[in-house]
N, C-alpha and C. Protein backbone atom coordinates (compact mmCIF):
# COMPACT_ATOMS: atom_id res chain seq x y z
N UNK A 1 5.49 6.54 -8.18
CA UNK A 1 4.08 6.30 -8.00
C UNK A 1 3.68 6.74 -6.60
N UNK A 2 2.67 7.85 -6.69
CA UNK A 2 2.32 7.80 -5.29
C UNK A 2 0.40 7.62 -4.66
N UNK A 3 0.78 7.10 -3.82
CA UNK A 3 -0.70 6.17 -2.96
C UNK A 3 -0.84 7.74 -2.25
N UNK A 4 -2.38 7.24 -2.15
CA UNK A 4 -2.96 8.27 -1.56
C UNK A 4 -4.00 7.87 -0.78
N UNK A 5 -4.26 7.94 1.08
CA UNK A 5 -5.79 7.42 1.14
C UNK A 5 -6.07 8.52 2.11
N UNK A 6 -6.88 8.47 3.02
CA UNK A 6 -7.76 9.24 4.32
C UNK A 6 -8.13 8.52 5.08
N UNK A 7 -7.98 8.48 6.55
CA UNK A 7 -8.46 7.98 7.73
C UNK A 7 -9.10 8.73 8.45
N UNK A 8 -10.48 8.14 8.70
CA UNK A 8 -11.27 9.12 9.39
C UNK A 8 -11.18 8.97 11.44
N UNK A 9 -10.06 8.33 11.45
CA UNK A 9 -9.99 8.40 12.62
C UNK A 9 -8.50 6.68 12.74
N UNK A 10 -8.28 6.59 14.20
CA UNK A 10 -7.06 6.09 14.12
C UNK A 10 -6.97 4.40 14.03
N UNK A 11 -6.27 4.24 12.93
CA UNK A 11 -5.91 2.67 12.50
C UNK A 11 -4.85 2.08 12.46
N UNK A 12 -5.13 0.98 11.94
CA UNK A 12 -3.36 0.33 12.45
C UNK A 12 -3.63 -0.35 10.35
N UNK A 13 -2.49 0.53 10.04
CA UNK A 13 -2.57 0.38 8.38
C UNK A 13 -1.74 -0.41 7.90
N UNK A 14 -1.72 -0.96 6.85
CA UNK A 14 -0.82 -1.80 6.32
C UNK A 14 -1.07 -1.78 4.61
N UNK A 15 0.24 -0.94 4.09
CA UNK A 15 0.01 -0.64 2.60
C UNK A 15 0.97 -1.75 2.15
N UNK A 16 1.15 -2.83 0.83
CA UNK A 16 1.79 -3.92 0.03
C UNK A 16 1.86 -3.34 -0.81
N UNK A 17 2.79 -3.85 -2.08
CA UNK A 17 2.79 -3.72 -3.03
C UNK A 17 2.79 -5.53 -3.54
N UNK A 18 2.22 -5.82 -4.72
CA UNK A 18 1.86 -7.39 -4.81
C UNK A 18 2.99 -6.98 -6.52
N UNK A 19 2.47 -8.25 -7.05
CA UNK A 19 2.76 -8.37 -8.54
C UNK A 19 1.62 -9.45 -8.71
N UNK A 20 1.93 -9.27 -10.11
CA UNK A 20 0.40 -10.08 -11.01
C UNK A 20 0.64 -11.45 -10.48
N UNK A 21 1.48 -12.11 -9.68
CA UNK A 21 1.12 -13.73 -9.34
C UNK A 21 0.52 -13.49 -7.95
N UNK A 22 0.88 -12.33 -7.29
CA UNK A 22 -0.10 -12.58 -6.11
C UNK A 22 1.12 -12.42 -5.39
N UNK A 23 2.29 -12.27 -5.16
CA UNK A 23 3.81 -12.49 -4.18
C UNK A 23 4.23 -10.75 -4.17
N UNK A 24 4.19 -10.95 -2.50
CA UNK A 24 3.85 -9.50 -2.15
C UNK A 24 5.89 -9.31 -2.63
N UNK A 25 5.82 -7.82 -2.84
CA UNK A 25 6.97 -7.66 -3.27
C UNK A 25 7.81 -6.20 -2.13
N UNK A 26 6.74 -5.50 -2.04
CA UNK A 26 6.96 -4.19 -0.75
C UNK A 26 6.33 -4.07 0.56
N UNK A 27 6.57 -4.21 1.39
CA UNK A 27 5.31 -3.35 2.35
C UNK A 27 6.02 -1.60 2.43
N UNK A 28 4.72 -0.91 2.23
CA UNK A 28 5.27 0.91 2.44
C UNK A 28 4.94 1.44 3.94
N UNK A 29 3.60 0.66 4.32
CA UNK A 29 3.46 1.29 5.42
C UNK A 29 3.25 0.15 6.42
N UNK A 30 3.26 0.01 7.90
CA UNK A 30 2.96 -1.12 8.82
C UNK A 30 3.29 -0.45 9.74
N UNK A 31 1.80 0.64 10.27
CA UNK A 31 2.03 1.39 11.35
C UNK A 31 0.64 1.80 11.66
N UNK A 32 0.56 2.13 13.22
CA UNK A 32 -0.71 2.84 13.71
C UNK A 32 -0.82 3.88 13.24
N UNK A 33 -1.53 4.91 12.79
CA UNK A 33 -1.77 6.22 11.89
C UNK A 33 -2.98 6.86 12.71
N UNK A 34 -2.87 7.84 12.57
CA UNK A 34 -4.07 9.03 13.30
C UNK A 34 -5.31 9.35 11.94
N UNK A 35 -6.11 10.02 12.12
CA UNK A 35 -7.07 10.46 11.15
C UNK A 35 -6.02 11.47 10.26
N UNK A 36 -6.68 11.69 8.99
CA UNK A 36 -5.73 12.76 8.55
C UNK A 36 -5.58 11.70 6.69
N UNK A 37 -4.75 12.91 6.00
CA UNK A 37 -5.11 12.32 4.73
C UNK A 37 -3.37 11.83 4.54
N UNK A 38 -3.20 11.08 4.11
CA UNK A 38 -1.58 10.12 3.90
C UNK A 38 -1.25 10.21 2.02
N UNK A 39 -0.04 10.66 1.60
CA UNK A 39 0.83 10.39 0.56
C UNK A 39 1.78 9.29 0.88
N UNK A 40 2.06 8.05 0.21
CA UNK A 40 3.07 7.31 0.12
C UNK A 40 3.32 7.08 -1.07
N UNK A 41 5.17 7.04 -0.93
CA UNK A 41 5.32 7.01 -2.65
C UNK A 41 6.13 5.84 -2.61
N UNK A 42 6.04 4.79 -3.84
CA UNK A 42 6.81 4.02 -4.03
C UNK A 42 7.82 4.04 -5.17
N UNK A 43 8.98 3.70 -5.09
CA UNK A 43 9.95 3.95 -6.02
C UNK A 43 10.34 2.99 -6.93
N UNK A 44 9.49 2.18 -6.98
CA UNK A 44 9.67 1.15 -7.77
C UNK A 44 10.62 -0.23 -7.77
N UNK A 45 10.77 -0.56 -6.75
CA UNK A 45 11.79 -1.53 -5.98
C UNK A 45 11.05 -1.76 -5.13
N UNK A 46 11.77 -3.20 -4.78
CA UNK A 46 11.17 -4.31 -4.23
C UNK A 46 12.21 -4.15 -2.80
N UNK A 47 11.59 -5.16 -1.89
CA UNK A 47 11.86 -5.14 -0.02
C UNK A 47 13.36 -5.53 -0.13
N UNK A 48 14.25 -5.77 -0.98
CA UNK A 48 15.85 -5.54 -1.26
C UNK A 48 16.19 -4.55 -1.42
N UNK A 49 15.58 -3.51 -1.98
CA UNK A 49 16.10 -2.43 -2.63
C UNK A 49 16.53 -2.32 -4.52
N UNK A 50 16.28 -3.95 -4.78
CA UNK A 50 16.14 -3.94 -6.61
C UNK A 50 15.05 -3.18 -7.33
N UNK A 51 15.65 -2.61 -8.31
CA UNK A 51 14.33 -2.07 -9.11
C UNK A 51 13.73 -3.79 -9.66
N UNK A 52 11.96 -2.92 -10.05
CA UNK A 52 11.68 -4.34 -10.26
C UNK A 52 11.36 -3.98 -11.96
N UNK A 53 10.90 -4.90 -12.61
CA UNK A 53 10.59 -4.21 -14.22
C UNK A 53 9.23 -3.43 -14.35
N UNK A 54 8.88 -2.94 -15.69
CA UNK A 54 7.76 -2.81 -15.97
C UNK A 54 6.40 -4.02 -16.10
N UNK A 55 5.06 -3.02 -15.47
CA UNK A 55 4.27 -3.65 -16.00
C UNK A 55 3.32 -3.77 -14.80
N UNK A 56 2.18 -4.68 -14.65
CA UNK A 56 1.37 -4.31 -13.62
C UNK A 56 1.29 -5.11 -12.09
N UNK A 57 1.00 -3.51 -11.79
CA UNK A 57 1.46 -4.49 -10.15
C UNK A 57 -0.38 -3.72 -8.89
N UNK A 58 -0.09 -3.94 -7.95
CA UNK A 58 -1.45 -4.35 -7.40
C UNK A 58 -0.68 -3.87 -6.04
N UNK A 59 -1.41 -2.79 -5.58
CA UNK A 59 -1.39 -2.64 -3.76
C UNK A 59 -3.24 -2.85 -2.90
N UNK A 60 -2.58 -2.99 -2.07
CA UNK A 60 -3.49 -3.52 -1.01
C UNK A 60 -3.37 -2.42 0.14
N UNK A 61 -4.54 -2.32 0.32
CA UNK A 61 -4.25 -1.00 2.12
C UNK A 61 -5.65 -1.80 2.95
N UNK A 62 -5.28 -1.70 4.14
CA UNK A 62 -6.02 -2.42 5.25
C UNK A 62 -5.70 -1.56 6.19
N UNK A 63 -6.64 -1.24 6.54
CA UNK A 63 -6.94 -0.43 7.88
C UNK A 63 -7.75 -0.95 8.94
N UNK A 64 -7.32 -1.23 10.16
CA UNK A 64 -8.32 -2.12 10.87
C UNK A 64 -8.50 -0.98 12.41
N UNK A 65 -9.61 -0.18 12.75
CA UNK A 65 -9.66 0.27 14.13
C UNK A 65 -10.11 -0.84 15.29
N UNK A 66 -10.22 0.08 16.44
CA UNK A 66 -10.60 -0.72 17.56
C UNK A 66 -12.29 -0.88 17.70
N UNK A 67 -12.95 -0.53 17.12
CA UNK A 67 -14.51 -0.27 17.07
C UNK A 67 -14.72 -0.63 16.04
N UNK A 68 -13.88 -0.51 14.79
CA UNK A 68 -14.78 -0.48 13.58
C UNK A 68 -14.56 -1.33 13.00
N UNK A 69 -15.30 -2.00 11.14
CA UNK A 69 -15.15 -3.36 10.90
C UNK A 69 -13.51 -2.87 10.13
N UNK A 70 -12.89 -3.51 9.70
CA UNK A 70 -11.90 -3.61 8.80
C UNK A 70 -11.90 -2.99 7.77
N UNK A 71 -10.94 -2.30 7.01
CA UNK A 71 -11.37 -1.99 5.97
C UNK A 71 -10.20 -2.37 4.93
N UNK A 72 -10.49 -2.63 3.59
CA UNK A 72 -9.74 -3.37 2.61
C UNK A 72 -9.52 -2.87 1.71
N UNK A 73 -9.15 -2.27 0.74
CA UNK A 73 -8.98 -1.68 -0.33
C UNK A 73 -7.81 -2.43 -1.33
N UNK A 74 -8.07 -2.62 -3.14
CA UNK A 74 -7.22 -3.44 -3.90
C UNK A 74 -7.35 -2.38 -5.20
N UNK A 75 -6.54 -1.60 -5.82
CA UNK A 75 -6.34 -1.28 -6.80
C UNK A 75 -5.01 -1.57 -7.83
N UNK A 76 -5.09 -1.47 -8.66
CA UNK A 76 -4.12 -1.74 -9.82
C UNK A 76 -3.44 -0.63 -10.40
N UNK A 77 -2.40 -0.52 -10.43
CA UNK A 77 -1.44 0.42 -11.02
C UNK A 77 -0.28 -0.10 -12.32
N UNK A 78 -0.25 0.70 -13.02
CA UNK A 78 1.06 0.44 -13.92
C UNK A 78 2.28 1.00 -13.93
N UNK A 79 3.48 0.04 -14.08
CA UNK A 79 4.92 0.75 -13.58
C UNK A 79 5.44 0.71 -14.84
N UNK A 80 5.35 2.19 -15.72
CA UNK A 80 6.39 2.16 -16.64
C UNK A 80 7.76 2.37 -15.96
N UNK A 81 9.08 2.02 -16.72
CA UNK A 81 10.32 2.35 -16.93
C UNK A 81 10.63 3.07 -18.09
């Protein structure tokens, strides 16, 4: 699976991966980032390194600059096996 966003200038990002109860299971990214457009791919495993099963799971991206308000983003994805 791969995430995709754009920063129009420099943030301090933070991409999750959740599951349907809400219990974060990855973080992919937790870093300052420049403007510019970002691919992250997740492989389907969890912050051990276990694969996790099928079925639906939920990332979160937060971008917060020094000027600007926050920004939040929540979409839903499906993990076949």
């Amino acid at each position: 699976t791969v995430i995709s966003y754009q920063l129009s200038g420099v943030r301090d990002v933070q991409l999750e991966v959740y599951n349907l109860l809400g219990q974060k299971i990855m973080t992919l990214v937790d870093a300052r980032q420049g403007a510019g457009e970002y691919r992250v791919r997740w492989d389907g495993r969890d912050r051990h390194g276990s694969p996790v099963g099928s079925g639906v799971y939920f990332y979160r991206l937060s971008a917060n600059g020094n000027n600007s308000a926050p920004a939040v983003q929540t979409r839903k994805m499906i993990l076949l096996r």
